[in-house]
N, C-alpha and C. Protein backbone atom coordinates (compact mmCIF):
# COMPACT_ATOMS: atom_id res chain seq x y z
N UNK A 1 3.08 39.48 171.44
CA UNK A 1 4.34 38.80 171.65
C UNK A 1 4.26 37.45 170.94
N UNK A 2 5.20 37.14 169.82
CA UNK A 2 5.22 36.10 169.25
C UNK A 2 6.27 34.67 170.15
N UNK A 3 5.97 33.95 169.71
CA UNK A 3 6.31 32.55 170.48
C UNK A 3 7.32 32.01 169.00
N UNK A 4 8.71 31.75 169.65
CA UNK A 4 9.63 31.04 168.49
C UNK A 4 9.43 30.10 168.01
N UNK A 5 9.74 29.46 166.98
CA UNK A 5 9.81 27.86 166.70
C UNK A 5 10.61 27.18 168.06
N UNK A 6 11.69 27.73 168.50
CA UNK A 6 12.87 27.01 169.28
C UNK A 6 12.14 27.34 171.18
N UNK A 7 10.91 27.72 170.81
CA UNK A 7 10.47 27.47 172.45
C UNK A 7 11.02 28.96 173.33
N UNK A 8 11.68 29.55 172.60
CA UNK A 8 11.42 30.68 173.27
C UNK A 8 10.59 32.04 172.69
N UNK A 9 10.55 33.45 173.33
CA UNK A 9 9.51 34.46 172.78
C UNK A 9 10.87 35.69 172.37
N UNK A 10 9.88 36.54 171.82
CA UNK A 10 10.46 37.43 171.31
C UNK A 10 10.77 38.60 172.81
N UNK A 11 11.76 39.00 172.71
CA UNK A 11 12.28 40.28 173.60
C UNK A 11 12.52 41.46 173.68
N UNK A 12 12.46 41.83 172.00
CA UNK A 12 12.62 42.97 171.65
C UNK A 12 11.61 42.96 170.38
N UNK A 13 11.19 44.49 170.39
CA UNK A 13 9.88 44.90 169.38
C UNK A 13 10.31 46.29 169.26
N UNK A 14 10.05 46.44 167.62
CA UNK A 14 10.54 47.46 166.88
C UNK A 14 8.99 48.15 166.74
N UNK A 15 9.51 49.29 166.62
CA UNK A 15 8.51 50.58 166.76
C UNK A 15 8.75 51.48 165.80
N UNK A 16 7.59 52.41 165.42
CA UNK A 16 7.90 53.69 164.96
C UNK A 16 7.15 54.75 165.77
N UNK A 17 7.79 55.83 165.91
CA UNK A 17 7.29 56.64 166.17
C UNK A 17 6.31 57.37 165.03
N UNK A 18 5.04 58.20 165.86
CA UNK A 18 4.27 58.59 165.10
C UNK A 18 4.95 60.29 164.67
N UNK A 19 5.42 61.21 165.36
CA UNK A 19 5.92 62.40 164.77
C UNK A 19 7.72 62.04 164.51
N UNK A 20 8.23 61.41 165.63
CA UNK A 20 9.60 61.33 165.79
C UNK A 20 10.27 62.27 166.60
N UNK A 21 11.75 62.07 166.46
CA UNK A 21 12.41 62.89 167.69
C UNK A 21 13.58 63.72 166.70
N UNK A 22 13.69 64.53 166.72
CA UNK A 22 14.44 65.99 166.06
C UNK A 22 15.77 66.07 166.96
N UNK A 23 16.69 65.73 166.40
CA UNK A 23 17.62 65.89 167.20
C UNK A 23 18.62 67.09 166.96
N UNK A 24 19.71 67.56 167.55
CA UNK A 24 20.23 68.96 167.05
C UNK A 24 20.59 69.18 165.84
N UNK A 25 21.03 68.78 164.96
CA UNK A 25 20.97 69.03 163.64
C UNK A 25 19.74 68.90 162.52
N UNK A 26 18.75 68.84 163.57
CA UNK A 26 17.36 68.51 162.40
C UNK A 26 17.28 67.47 161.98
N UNK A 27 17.96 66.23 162.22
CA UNK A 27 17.45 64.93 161.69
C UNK A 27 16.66 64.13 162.51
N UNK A 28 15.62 63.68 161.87
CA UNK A 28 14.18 62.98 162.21
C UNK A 28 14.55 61.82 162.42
N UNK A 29 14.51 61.21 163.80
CA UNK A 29 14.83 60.19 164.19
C UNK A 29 13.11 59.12 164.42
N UNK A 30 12.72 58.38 163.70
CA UNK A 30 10.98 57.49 163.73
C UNK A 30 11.29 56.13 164.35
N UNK A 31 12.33 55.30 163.86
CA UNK A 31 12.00 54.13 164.25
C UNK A 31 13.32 53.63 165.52
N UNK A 32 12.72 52.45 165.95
CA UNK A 32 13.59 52.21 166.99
C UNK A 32 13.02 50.75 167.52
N UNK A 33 13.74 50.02 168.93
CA UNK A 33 13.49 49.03 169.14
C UNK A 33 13.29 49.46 170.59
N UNK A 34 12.45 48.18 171.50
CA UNK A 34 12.24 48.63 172.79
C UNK A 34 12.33 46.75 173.54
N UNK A 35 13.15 46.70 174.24
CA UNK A 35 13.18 45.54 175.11
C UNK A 35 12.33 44.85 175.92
N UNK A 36 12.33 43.75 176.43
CA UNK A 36 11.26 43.76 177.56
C UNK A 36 11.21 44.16 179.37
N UNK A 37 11.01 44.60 179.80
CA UNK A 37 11.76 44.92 181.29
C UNK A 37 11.74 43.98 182.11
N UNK A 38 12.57 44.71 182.68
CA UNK A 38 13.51 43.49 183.97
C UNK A 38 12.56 44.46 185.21
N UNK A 39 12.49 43.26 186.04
CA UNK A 39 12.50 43.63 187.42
C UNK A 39 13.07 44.96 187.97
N UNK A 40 14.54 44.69 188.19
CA UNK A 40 14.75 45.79 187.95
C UNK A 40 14.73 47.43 187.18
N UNK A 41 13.94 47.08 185.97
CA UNK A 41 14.00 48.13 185.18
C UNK A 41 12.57 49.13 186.12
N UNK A 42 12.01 48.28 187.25
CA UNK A 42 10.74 49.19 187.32
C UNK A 42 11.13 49.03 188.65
N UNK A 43 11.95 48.68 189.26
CA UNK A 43 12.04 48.74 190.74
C UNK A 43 13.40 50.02 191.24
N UNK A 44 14.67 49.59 190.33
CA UNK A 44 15.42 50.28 190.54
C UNK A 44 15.30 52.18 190.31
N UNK A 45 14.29 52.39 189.28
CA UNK A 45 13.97 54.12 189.71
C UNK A 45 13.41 54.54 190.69
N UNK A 46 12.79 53.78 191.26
CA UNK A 46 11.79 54.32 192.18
C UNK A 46 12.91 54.90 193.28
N UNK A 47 14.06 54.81 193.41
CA UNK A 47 14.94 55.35 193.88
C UNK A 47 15.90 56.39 193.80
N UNK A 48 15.14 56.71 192.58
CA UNK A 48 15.48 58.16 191.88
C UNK A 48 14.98 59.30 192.55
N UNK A 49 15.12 60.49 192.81
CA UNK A 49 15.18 61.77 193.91
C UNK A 49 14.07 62.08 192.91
N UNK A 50 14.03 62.54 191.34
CA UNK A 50 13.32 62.97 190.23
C UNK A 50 11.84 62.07 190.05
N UNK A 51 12.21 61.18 190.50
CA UNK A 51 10.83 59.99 190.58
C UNK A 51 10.18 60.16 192.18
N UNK A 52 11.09 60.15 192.90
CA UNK A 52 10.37 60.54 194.21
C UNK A 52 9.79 62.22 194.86
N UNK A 53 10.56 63.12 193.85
CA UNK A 53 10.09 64.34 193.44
C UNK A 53 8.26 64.80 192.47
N UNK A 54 8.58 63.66 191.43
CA UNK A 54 7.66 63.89 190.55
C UNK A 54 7.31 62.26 190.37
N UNK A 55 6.41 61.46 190.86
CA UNK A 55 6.08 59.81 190.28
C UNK A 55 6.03 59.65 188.50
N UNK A 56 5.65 61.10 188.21
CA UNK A 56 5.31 60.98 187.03
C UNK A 56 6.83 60.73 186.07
N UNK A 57 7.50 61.32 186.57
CA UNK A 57 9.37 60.95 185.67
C UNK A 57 9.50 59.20 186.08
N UNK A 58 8.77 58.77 186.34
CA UNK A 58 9.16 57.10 186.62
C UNK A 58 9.03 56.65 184.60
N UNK A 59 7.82 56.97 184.01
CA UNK A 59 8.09 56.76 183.14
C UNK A 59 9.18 56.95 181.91
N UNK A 60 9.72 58.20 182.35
CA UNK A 60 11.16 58.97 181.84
C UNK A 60 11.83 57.77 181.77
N UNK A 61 12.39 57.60 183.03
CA UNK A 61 12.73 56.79 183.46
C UNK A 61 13.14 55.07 183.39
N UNK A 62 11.98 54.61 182.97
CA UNK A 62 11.90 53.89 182.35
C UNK A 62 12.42 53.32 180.98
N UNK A 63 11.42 54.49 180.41
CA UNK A 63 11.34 54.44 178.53
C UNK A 63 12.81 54.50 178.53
N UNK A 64 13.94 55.36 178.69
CA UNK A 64 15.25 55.24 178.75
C UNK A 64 15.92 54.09 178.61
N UNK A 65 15.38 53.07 180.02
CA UNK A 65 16.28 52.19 180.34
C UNK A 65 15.74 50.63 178.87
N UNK A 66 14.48 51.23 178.24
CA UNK A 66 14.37 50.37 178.01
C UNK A 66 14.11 49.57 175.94
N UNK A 67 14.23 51.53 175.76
CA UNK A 67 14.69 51.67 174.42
C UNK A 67 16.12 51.56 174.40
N UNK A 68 16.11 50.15 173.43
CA UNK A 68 17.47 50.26 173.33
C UNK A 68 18.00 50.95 171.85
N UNK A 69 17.42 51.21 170.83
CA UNK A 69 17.94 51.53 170.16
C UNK A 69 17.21 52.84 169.24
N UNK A 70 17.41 53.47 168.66
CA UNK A 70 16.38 54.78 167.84
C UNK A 70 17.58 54.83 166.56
N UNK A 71 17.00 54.62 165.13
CA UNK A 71 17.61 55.50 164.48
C UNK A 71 18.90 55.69 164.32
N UNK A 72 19.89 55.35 164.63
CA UNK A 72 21.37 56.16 164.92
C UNK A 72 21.11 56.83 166.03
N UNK A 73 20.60 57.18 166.73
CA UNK A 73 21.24 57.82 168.26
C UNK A 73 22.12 57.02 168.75
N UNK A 74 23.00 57.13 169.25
CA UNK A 74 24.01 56.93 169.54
C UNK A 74 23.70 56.47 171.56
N UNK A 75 23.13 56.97 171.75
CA UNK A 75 22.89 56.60 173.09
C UNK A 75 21.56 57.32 173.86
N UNK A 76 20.30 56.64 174.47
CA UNK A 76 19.67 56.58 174.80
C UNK A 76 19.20 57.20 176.42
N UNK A 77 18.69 57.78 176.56
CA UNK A 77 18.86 58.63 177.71
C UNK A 77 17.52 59.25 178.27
N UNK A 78 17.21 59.49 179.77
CA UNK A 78 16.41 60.73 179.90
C UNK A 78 15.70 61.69 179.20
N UNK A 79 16.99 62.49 179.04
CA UNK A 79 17.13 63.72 178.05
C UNK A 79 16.40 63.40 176.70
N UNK A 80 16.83 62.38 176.14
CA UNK A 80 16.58 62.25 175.07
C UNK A 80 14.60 61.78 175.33
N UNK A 81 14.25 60.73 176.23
CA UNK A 81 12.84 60.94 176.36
C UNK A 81 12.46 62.01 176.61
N UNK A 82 12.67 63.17 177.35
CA UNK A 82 12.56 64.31 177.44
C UNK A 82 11.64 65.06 176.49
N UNK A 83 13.18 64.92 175.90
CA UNK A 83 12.61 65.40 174.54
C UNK A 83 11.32 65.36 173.86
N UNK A 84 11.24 64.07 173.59
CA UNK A 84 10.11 63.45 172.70
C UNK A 84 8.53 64.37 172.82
N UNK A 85 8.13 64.40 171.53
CA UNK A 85 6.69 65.10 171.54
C UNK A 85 5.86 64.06 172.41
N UNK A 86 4.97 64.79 173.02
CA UNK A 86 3.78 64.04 173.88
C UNK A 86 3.19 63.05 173.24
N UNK A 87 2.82 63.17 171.64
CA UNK A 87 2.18 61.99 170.89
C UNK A 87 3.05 60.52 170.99
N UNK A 88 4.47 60.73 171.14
CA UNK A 88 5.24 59.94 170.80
C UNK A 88 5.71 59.20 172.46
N UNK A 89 5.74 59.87 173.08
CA UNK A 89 5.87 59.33 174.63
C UNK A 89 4.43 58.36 174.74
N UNK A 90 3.49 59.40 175.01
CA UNK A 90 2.20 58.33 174.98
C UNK A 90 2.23 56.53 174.02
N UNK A 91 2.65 56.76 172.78
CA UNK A 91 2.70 55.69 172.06
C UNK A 91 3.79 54.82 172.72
N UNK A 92 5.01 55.58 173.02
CA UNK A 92 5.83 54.39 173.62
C UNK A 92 5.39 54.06 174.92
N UNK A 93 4.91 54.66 175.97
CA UNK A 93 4.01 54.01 177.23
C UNK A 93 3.13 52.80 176.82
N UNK A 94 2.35 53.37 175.85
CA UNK A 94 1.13 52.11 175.57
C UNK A 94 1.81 50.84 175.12
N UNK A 95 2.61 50.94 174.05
CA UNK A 95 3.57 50.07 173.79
C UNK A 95 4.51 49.00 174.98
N UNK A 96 4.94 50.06 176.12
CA UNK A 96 5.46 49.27 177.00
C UNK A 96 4.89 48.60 177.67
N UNK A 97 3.23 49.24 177.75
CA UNK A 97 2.38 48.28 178.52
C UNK A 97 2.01 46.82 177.77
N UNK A 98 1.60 47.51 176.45
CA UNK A 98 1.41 46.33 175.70
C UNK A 98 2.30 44.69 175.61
N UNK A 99 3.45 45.38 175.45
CA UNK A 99 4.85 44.23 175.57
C UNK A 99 5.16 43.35 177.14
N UNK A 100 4.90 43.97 177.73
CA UNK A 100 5.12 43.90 179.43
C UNK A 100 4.11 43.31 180.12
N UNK A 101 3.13 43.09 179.39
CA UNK A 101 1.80 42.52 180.33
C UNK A 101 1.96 41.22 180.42
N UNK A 102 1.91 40.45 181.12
CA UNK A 102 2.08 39.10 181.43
C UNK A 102 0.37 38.25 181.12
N UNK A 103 1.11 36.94 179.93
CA UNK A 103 0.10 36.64 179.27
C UNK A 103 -0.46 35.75 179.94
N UNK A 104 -1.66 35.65 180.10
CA UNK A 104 -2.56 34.47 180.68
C UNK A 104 -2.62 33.29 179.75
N UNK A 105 -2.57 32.22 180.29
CA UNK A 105 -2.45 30.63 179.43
C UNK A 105 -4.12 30.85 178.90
N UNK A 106 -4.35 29.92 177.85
CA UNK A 106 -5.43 30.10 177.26
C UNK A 106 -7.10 30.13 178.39
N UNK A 107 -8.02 30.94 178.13
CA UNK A 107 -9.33 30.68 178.87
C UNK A 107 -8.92 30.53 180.21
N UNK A 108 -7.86 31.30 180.49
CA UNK A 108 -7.61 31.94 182.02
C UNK A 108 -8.58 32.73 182.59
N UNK A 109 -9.64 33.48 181.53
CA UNK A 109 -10.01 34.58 181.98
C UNK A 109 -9.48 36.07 182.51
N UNK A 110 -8.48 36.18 181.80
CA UNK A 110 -7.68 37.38 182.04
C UNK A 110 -9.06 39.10 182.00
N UNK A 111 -8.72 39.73 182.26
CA UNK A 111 -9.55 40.95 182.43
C UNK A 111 -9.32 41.22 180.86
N UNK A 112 -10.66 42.06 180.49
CA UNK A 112 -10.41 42.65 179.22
C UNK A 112 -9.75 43.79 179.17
N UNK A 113 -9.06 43.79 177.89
CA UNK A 113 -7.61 44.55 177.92
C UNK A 113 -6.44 44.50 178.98
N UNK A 114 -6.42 43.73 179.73
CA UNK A 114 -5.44 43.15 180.49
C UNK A 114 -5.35 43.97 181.72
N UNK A 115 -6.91 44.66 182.26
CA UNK A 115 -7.08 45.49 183.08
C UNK A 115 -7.46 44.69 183.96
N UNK A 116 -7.52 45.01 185.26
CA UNK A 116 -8.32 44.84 186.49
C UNK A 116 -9.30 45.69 186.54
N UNK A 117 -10.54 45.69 187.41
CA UNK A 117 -11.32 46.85 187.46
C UNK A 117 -10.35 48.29 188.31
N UNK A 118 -9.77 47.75 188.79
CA UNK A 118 -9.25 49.27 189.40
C UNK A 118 -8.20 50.00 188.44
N UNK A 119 -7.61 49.38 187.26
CA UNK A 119 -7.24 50.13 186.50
C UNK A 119 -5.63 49.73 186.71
N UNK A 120 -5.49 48.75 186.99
CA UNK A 120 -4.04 48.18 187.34
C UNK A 120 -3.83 47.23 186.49
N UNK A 121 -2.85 47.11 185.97
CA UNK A 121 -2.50 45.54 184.79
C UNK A 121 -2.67 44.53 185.32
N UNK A 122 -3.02 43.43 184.80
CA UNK A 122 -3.34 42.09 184.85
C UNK A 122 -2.08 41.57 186.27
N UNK A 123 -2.44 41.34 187.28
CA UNK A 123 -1.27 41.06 188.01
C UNK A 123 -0.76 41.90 189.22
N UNK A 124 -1.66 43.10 189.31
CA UNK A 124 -1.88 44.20 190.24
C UNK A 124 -0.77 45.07 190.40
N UNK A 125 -0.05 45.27 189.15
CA UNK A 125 0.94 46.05 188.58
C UNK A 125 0.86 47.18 188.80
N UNK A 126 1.10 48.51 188.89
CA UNK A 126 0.32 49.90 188.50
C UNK A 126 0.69 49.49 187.16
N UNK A 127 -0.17 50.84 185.94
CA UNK A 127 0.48 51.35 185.12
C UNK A 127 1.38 52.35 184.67
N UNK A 128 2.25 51.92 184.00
CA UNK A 128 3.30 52.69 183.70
C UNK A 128 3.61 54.03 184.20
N UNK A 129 4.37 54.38 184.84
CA UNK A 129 4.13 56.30 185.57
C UNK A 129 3.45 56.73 186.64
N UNK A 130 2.53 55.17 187.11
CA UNK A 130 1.83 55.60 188.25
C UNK A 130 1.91 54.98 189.59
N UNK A 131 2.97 54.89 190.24
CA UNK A 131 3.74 54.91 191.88
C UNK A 131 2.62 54.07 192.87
């Protein structure tokens, strides 16, 4: 996460996908942008029937609310993570973790890789998909 000249940070980070997403006419959809999440973006699914069915659709879930843009798709959705090949979900998870981790001020001593030993983000977060 870069830091502005004007004192504020960046909010949005552009991505590519590594296979991409095929949409019904066969066009290869690779790059796209992804926001930073809100509070809400990780509190409000957990109230989802599909997330409380399966913890694991929290990430669905998520990635949705928080790609805002792909390619020309036209609108961003579930379905459309759904979709996505496994290589390419995985990359946007890591990604969201990556963007989302809350940075420690210098020689904080933050955990390496922004882990705790129990495997929770810096801040006793779960990770991404895991309830």
């Amino acid at each position: 996460m870069s830091i502005r000249p004007n004192g504020g940070f960046q909010t949005e980070v552009e991505f590519t996908l590594p296979k991409g997403c095929l949409d019904e006419h066969g066009v290869l959809h690779r790059r796209g942008v992804m926001r930073l999440a809100t509070a809400a973006d990780e509190i409000l699914p957990l109230r989802d029937p599909r997330v409380q069915a399966n913890p694991a659709y929290l990430t669905v879930i998520i990635l949705a609310r928080v790609i805002t843009r792909l390619d020309g798709v036209p609108h961003i959705d579930t379905q459309l993570v759904e979709s996505l090949f496994a290589c390419d979900l995985e990359h946007l998870r890591r990604l969201y973790e990556d963007i989302n981790l809350a940075e420690e001020p210098e020689g904080a001593g933050a955990p390496v890789g922004g882990r705790a030993g129990n495997g929770r983000l810096a801040g006793g977060m779960a990770t991404l998909g895991e309830a």
